[in-house]
PDB file of N, CA and C in Angstrom:
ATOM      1  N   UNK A   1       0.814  -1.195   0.000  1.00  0.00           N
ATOM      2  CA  UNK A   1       0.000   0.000   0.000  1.00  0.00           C
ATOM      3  C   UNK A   1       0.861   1.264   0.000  1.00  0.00           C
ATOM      4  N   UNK A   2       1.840   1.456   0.798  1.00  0.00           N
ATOM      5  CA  UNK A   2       3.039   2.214   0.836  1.00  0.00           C
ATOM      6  C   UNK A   2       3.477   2.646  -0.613  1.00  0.00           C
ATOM      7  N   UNK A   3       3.556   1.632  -1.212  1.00  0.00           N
ATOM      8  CA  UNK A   3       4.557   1.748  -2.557  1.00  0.00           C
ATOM      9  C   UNK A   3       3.168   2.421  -3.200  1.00  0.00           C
ATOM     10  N   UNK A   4       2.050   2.322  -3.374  1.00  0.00           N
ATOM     11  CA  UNK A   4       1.239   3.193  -4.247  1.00  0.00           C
ATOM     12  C   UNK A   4       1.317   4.437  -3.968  1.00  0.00           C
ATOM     13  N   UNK A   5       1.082   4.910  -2.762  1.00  0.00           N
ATOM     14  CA  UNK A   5       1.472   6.142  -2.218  1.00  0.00           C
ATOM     15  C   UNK A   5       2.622   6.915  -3.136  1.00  0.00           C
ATOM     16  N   UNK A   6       3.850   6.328  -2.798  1.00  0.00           N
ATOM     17  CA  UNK A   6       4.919   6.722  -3.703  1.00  0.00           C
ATOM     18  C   UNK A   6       4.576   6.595  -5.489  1.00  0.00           C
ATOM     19  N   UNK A   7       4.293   5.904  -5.850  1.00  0.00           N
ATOM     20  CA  UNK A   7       3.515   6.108  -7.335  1.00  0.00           C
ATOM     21  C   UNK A   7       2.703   6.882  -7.592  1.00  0.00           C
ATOM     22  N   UNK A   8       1.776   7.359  -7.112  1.00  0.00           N
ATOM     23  CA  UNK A   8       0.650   8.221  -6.939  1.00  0.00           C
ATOM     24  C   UNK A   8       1.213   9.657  -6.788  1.00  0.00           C
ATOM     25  N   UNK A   9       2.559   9.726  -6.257  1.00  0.00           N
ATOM     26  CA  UNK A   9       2.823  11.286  -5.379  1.00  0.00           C
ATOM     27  C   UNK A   9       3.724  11.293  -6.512  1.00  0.00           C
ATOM     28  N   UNK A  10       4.548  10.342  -7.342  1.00  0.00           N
ATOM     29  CA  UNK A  10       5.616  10.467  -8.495  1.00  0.00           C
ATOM     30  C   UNK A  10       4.696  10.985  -9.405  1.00  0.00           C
ATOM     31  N   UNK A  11       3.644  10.736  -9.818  1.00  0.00           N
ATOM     32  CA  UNK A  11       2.753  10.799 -10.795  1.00  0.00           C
ATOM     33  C   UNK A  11       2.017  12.229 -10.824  1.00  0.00           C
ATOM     34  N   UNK A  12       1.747  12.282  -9.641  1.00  0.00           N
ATOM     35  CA  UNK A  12       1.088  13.921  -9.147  1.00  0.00           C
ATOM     36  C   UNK A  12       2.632  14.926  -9.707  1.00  0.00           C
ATOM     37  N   UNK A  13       3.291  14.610  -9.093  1.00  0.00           N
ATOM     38  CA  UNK A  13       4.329  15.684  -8.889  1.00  0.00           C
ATOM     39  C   UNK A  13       4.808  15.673 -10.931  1.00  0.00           C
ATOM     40  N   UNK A  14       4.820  14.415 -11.380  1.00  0.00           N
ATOM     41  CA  UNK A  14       5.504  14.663 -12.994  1.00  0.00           C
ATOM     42  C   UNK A  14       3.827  15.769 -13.790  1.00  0.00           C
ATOM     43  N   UNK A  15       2.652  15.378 -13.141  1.00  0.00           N
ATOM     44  CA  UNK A  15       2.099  15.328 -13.947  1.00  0.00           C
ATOM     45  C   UNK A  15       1.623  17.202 -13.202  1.00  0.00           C
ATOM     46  N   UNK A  16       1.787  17.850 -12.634  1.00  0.00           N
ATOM     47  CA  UNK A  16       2.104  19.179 -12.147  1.00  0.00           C
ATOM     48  C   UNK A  16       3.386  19.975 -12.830  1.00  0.00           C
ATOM     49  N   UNK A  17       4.541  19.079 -13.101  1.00  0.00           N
ATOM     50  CA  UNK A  17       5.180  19.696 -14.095  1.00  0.00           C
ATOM     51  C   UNK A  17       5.392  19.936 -15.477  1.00  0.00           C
ATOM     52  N   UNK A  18       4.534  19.116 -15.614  1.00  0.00           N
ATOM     53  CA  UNK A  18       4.113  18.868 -17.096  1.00  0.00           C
ATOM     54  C   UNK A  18       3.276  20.130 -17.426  1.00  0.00           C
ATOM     55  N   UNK A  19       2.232  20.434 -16.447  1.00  0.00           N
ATOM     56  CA  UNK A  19       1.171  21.433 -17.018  1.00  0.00           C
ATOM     57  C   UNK A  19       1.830  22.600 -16.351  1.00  0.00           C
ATOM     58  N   UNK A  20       2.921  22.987 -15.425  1.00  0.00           N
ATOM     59  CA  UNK A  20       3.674  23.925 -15.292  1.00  0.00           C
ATOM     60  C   UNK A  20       4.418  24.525 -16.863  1.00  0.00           C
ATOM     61  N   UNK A  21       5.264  23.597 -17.324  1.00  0.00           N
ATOM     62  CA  UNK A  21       5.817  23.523 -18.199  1.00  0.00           C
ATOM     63  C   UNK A  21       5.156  23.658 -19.356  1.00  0.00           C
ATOM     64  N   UNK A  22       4.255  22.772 -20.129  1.00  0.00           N
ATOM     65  CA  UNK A  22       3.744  22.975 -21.258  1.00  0.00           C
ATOM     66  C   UNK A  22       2.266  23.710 -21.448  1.00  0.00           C
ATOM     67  N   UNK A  23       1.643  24.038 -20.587  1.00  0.00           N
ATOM     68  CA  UNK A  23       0.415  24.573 -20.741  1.00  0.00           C
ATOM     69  C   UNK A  23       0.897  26.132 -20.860  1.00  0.00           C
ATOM     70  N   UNK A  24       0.287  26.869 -21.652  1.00  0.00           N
ATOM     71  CA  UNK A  24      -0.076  27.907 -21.913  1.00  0.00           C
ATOM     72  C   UNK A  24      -0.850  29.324 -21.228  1.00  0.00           C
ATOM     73  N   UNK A  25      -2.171  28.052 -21.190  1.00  0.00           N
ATOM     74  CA  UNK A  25      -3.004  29.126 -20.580  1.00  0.00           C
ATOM     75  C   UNK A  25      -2.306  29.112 -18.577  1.00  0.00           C
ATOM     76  N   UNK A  26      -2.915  30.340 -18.127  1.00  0.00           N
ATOM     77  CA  UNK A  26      -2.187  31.017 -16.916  1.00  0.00           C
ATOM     78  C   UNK A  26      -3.101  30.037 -15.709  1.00  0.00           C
ATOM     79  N   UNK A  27      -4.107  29.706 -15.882  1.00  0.00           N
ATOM     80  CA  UNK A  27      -4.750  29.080 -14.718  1.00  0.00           C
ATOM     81  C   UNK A  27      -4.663  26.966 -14.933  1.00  0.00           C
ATOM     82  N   UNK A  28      -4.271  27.065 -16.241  1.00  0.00           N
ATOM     83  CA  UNK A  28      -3.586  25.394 -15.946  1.00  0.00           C
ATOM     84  C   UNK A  28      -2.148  25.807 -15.367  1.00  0.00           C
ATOM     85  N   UNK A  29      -1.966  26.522 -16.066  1.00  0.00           N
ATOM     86  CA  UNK A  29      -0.135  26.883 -14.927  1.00  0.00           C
ATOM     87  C   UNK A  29      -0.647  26.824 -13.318  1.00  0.00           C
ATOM     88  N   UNK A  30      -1.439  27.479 -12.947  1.00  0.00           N
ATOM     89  CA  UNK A  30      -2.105  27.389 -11.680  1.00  0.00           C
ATOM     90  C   UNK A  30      -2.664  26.216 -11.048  1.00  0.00           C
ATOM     91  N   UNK A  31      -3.459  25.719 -11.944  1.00  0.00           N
ATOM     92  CA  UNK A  31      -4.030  24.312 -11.222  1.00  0.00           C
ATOM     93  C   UNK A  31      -2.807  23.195 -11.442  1.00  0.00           C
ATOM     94  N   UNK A  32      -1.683  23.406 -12.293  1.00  0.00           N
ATOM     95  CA  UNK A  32      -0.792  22.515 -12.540  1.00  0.00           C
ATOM     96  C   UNK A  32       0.485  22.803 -10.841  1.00  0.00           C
ATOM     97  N   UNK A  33       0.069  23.828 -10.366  1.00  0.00           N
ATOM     98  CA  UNK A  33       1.336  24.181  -9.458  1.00  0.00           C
ATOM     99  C   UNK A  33       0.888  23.436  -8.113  1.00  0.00           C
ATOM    100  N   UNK A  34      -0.990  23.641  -7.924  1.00  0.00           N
ATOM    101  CA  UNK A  34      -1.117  22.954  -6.589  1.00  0.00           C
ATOM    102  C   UNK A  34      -1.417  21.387  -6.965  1.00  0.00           C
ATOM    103  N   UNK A  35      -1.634  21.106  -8.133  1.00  0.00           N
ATOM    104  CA  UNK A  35      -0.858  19.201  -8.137  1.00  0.00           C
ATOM    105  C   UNK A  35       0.260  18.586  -8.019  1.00  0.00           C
ATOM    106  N   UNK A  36       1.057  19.648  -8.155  1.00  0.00           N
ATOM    107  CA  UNK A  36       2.229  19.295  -7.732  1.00  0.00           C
ATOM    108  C   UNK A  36       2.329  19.670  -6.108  1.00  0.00           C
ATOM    109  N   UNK A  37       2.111  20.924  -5.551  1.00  0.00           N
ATOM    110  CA  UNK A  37       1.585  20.306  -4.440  1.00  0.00           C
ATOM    111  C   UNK A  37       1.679  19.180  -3.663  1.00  0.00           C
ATOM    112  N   UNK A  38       0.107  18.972  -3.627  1.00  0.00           N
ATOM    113  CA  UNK A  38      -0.915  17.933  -3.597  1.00  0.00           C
ATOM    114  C   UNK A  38      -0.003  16.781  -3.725  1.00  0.00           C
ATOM    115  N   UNK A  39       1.276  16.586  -4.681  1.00  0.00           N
ATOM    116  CA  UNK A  39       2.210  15.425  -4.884  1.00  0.00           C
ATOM    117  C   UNK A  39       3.100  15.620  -3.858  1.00  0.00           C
ATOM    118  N   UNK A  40       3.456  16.231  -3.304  1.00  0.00           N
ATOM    119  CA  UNK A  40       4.579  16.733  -2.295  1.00  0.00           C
ATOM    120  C   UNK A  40       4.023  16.176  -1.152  1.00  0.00           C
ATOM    121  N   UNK A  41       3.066  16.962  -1.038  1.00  0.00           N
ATOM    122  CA  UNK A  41       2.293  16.722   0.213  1.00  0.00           C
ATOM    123  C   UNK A  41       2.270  15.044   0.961  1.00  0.00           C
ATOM    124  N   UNK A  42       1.944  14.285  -0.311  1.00  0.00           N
ATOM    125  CA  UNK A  42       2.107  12.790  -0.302  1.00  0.00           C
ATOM    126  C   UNK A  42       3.101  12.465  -0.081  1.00  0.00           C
ATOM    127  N   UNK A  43       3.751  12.726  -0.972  1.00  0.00           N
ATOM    128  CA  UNK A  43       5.259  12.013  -0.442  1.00  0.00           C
ATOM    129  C   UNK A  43       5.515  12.284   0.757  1.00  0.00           C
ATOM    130  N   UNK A  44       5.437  13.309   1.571  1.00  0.00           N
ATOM    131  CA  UNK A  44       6.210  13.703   2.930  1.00  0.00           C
ATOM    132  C   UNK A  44       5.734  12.935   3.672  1.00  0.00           C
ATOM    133  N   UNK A  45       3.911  12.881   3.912  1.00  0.00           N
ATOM    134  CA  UNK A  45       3.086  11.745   4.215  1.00  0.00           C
ATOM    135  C   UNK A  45       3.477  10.238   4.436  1.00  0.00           C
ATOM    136  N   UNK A  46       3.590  10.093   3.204  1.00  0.00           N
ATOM    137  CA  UNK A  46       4.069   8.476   3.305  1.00  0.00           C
ATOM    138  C   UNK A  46       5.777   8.393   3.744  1.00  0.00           C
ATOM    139  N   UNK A  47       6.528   9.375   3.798  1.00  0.00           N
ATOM    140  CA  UNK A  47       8.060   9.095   4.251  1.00  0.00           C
ATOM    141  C   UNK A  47       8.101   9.037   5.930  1.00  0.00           C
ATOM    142  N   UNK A  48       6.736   9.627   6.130  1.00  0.00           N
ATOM    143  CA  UNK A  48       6.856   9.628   7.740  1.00  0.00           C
ATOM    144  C   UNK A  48       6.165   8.509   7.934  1.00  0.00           C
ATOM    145  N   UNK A  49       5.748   7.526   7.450  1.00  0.00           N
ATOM    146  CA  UNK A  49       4.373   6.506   7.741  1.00  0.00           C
ATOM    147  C   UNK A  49       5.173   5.614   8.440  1.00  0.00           C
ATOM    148  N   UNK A  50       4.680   5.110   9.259  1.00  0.00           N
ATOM    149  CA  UNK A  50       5.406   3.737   9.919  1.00  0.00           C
ATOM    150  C   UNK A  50       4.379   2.798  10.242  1.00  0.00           C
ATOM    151  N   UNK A  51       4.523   1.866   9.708  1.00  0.00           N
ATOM    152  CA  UNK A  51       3.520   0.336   9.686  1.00  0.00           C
ATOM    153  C   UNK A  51       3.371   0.188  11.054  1.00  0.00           C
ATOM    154  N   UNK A  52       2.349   0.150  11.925  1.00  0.00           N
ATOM    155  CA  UNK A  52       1.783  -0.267  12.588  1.00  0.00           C
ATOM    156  C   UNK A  52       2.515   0.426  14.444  1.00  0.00           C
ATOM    157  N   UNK A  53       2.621   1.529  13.580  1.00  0.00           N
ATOM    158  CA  UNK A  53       2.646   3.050  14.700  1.00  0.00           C
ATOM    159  C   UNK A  53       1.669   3.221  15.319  1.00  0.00           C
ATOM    160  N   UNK A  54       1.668   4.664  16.540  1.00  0.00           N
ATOM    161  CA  UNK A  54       0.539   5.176  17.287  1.00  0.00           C
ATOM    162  C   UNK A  54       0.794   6.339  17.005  1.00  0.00           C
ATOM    163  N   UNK A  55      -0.051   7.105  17.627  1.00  0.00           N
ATOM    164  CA  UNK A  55       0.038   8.546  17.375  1.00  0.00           C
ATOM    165  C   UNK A  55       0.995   8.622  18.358  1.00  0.00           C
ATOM    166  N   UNK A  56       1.453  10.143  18.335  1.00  0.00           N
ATOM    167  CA  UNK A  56       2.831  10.317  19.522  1.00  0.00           C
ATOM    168  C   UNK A  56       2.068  10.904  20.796  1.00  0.00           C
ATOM    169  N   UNK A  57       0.962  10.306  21.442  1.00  0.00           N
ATOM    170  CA  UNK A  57       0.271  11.008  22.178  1.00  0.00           C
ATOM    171  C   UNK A  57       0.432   9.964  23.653  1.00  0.00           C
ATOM    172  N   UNK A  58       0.738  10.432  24.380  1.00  0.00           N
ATOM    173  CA  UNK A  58       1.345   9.517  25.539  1.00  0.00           C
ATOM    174  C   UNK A  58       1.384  10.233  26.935  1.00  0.00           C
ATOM    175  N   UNK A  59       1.071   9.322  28.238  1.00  0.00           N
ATOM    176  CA  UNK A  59       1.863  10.232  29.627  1.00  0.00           C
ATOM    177  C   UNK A  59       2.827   9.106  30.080  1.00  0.00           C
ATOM    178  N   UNK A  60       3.317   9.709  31.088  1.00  0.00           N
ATOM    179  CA  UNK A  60       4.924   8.931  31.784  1.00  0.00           C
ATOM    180  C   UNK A  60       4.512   7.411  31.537  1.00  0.00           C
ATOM    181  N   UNK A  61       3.220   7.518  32.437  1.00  0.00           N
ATOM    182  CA  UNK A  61       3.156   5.759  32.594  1.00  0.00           C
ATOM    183  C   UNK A  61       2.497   5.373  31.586  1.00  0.00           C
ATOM    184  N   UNK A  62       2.451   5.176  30.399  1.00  0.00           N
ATOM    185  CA  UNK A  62       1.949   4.358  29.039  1.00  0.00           C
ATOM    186  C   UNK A  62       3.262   4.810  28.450  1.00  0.00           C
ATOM    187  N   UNK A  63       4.589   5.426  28.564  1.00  0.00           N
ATOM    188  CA  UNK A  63       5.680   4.911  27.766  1.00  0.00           C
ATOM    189  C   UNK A  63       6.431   3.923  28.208  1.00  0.00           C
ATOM    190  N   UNK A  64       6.521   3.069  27.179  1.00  0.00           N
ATOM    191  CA  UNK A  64       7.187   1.981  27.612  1.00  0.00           C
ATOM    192  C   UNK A  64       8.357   1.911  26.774  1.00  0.00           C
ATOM    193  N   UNK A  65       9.708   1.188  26.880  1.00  0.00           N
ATOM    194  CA  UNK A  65      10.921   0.679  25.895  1.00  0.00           C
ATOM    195  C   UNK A  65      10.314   0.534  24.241  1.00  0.00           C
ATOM    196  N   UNK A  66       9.056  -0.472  24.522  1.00  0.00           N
ATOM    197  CA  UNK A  66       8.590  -1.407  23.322  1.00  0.00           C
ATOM    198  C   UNK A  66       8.299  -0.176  22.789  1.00  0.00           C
ATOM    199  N   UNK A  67       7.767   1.173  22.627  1.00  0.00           N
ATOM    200  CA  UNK A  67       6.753   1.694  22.355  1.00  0.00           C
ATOM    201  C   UNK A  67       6.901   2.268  21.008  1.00  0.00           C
ATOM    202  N   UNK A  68       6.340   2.264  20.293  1.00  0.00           N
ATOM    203  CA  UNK A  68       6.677   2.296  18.443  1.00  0.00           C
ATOM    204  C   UNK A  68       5.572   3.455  18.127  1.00  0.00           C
ATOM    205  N   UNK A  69       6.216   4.511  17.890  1.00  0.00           N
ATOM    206  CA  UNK A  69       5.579   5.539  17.416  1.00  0.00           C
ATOM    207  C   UNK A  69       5.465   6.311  16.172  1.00  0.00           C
ATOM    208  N   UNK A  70       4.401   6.614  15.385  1.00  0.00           N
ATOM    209  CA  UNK A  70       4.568   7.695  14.477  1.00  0.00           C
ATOM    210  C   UNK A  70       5.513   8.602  14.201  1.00  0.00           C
ATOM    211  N   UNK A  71       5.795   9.463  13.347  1.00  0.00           N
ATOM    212  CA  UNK A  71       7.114  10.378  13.055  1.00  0.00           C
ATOM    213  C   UNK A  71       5.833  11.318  13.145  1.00  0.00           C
ATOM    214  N   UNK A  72       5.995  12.431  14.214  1.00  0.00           N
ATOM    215  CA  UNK A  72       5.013  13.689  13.812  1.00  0.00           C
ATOM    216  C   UNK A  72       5.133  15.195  13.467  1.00  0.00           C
ATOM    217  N   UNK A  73       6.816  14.869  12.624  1.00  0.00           N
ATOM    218  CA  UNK A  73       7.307  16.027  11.841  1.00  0.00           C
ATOM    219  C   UNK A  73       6.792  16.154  10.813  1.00  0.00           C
ATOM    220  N   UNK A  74       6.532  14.925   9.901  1.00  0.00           N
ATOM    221  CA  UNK A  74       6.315  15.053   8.760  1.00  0.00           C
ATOM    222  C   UNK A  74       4.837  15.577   8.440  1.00  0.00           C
ATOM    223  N   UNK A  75       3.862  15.124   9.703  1.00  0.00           N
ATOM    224  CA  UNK A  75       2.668  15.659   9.630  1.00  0.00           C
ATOM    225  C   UNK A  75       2.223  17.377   9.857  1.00  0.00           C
ATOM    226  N   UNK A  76       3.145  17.702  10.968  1.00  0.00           N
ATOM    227  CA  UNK A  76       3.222  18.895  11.085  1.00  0.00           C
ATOM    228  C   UNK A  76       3.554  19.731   9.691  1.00  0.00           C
ATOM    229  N   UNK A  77       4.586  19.363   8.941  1.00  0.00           N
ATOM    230  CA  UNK A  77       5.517  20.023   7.939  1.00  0.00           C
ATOM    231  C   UNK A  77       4.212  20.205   6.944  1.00  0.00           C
ATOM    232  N   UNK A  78       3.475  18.737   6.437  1.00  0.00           N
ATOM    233  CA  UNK A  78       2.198  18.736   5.952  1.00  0.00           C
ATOM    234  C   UNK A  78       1.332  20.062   5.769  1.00  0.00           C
ATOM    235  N   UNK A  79       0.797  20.014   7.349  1.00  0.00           N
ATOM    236  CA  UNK A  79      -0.216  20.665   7.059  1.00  0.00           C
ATOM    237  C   UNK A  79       0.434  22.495   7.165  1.00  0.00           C
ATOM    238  N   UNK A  80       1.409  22.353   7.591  1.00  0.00           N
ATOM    239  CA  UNK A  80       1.844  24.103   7.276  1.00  0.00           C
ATOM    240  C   UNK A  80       2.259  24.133   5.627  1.00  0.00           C
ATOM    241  N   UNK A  81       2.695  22.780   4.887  1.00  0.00           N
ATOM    242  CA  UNK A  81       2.497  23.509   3.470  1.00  0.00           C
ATOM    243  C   UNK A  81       1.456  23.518   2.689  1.00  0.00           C
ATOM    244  N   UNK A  82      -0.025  22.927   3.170  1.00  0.00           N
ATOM    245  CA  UNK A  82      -1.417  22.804   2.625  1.00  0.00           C
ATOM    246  C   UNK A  82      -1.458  23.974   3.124  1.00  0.00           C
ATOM    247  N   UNK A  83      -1.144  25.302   4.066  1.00  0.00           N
ATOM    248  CA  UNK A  83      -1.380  26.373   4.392  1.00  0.00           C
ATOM    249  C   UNK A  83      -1.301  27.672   3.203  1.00  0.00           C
ATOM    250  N   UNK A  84       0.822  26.990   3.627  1.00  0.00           N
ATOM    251  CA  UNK A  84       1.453  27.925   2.304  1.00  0.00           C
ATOM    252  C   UNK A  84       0.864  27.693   0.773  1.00  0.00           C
ATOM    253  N   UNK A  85       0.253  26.506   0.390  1.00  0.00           N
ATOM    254  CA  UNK A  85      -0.002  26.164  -0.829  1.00  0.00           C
ATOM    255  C   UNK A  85      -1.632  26.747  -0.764  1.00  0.00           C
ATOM    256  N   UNK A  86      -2.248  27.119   0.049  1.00  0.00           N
ATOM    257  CA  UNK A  86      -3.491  27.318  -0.225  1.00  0.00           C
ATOM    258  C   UNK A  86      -3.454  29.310  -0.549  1.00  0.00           C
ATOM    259  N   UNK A  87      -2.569  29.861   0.181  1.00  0.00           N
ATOM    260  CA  UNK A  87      -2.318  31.130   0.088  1.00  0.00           C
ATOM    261  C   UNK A  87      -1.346  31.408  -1.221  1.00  0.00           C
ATOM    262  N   UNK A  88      -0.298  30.406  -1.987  1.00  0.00           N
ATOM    263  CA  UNK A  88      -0.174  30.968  -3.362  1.00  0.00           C
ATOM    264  C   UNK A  88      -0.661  30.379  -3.910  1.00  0.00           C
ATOM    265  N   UNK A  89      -1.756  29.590  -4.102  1.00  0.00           N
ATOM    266  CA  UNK A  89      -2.463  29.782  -5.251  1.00  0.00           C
ATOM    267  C   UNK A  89      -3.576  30.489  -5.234  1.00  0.00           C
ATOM    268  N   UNK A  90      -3.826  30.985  -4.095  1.00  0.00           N
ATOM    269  CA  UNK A  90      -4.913  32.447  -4.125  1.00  0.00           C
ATOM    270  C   UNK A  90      -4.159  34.243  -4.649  1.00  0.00           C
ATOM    271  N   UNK A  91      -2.673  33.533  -4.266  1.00  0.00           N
ATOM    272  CA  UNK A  91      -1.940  34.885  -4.663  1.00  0.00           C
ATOM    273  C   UNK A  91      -1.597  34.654  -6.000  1.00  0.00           C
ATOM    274  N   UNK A  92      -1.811  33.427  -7.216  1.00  0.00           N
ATOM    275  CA  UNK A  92      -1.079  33.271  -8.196  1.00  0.00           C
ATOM    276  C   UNK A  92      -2.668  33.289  -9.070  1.00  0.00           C
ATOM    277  N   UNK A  93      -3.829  32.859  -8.783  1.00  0.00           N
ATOM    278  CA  UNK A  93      -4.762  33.735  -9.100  1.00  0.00           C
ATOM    279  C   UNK A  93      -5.281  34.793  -9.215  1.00  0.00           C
ATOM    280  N   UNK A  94      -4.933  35.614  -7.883  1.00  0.00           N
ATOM    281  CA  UNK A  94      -5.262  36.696  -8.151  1.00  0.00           C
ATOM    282  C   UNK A  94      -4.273  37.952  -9.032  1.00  0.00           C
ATOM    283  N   UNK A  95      -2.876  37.487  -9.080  1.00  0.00           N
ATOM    284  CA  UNK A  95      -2.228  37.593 -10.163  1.00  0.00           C
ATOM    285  C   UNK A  95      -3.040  37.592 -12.050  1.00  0.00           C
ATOM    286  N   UNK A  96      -2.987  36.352 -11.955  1.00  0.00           N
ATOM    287  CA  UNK A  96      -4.165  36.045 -13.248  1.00  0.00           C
ATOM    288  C   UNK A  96      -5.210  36.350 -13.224  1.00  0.00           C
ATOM    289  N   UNK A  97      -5.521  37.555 -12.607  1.00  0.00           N
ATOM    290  CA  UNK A  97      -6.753  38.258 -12.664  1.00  0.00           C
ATOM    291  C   UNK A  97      -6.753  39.184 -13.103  1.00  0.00           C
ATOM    292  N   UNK A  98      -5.447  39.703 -12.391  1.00  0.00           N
ATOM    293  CA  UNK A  98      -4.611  41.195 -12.529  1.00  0.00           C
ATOM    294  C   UNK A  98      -3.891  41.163 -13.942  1.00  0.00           C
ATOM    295  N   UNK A  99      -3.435  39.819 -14.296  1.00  0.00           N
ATOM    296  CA  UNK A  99      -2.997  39.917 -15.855  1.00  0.00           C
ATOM    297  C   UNK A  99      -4.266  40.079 -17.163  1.00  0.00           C
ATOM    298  N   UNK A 100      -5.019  39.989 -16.746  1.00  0.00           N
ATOM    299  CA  UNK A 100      -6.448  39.409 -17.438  1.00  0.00           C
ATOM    300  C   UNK A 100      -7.382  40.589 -18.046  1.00  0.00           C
ATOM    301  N   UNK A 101      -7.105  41.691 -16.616  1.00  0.00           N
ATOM    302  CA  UNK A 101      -7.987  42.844 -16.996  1.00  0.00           C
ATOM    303  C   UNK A 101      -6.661  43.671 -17.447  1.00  0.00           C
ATOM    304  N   UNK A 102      -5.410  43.402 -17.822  1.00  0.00           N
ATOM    305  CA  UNK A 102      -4.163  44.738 -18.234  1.00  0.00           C
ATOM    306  C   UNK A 102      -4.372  44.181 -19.742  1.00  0.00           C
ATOM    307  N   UNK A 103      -4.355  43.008 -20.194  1.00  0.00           N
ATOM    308  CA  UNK A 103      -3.803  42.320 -21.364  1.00  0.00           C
ATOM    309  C   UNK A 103      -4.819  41.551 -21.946  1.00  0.00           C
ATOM    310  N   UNK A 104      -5.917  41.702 -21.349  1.00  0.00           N
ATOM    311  CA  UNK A 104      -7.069  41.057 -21.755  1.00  0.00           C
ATOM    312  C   UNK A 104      -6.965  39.495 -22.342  1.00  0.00           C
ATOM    313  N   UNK A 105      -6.241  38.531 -21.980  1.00  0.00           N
ATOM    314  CA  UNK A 105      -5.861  37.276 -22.022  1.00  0.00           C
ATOM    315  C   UNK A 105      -4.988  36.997 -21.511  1.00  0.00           C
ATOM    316  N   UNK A 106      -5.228  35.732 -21.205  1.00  0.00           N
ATOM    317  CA  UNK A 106      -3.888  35.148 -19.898  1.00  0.00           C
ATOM    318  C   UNK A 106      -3.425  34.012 -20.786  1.00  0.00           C
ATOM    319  N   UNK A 107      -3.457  33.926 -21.731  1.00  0.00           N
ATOM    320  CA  UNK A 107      -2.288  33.047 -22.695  1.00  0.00           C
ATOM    321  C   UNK A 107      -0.973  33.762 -22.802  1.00  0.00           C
ATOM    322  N   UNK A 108      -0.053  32.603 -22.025  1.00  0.00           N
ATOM    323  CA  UNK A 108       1.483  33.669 -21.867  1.00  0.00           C
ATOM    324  C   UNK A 108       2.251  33.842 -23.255  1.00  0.00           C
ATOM    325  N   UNK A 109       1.973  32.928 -24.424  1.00  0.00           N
ATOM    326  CA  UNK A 109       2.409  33.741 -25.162  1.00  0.00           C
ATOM    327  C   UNK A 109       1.949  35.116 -25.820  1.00  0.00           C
ATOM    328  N   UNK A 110       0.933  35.125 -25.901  1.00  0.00           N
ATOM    329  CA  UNK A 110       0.629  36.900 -26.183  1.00  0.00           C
ATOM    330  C   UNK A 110       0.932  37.821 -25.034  1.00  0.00           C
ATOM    331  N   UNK A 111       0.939  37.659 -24.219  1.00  0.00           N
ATOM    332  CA  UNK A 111       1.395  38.624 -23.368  1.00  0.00           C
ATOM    333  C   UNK A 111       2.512  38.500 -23.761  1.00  0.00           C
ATOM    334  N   UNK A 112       3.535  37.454 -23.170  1.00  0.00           N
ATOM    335  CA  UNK A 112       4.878  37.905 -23.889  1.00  0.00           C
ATOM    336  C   UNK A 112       5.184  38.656 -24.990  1.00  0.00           C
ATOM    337  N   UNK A 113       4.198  38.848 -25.631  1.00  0.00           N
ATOM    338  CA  UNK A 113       4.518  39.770 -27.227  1.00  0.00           C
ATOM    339  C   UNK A 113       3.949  41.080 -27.097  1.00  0.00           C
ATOM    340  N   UNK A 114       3.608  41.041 -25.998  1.00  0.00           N
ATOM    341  CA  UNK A 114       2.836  42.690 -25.883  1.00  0.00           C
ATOM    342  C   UNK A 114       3.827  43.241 -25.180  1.00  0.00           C
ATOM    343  N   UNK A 115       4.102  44.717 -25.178  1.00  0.00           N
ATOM    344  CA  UNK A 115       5.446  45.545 -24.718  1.00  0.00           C
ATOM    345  C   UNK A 115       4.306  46.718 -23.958  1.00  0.00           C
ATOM    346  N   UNK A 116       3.390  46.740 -22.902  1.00  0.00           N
ATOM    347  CA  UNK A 116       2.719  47.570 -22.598  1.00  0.00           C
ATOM    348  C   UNK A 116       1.702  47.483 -21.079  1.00  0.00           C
TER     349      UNK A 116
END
């Protein structure tokens, strides 16, 4: 199950650079940036996963030697970049909003050809 995870987050992340890279229009550049994301996000996810962990939630007397716990960096790291990722792509929209009403199209090659 692990290993799909990692396929799934390889796949997100190629397939975010792909529409970074070859798409044109300004809001697949956009929806292409938070799938990649969204691929990141996974991976960090599954690098912290540990088969048959607990949460790291514990007092003195329930720790024991044996005691096999979750990694709860990677979750933390998580959800502060679903934060950062939710605030630029509201700032990389509203960008392409701002390009939209100057240039009246958000296809980057015509803008690139406009000097104004």
């Amino acid at each position: 199950m692990i290993l799909m995870n990692y396929i799934v987050s390889f796949f997100l992340i190629t397939l975010g650079l792909y529409c970074i890279v070859a798409k044109y229009n300004l809001v697949k550049t956009v929806i292409g940036l938070s799938i990649c994301d969204y691929g990141v996000n996974l991976l960090i996810i599954s690098i912290g996963f540990n088969p048959g962990g607990t949460a790291p939630i514990f007092t003195w007397g329930e720790l024991t030697p044996a005691s096999f716990f979750v990694d709860p960096i990677p979750q933390a790291l998580t959800l502060t970049s679903i934060v950062i990722g939710a605030c630029v792509t509201a700032m990389s929209l509203s960008l392409v909003m701002k390009l939209s009403e100057q240039y009246g199209t958000i296809d980057t090659r015509e803008i690139r050809r406009l000097r104004g």
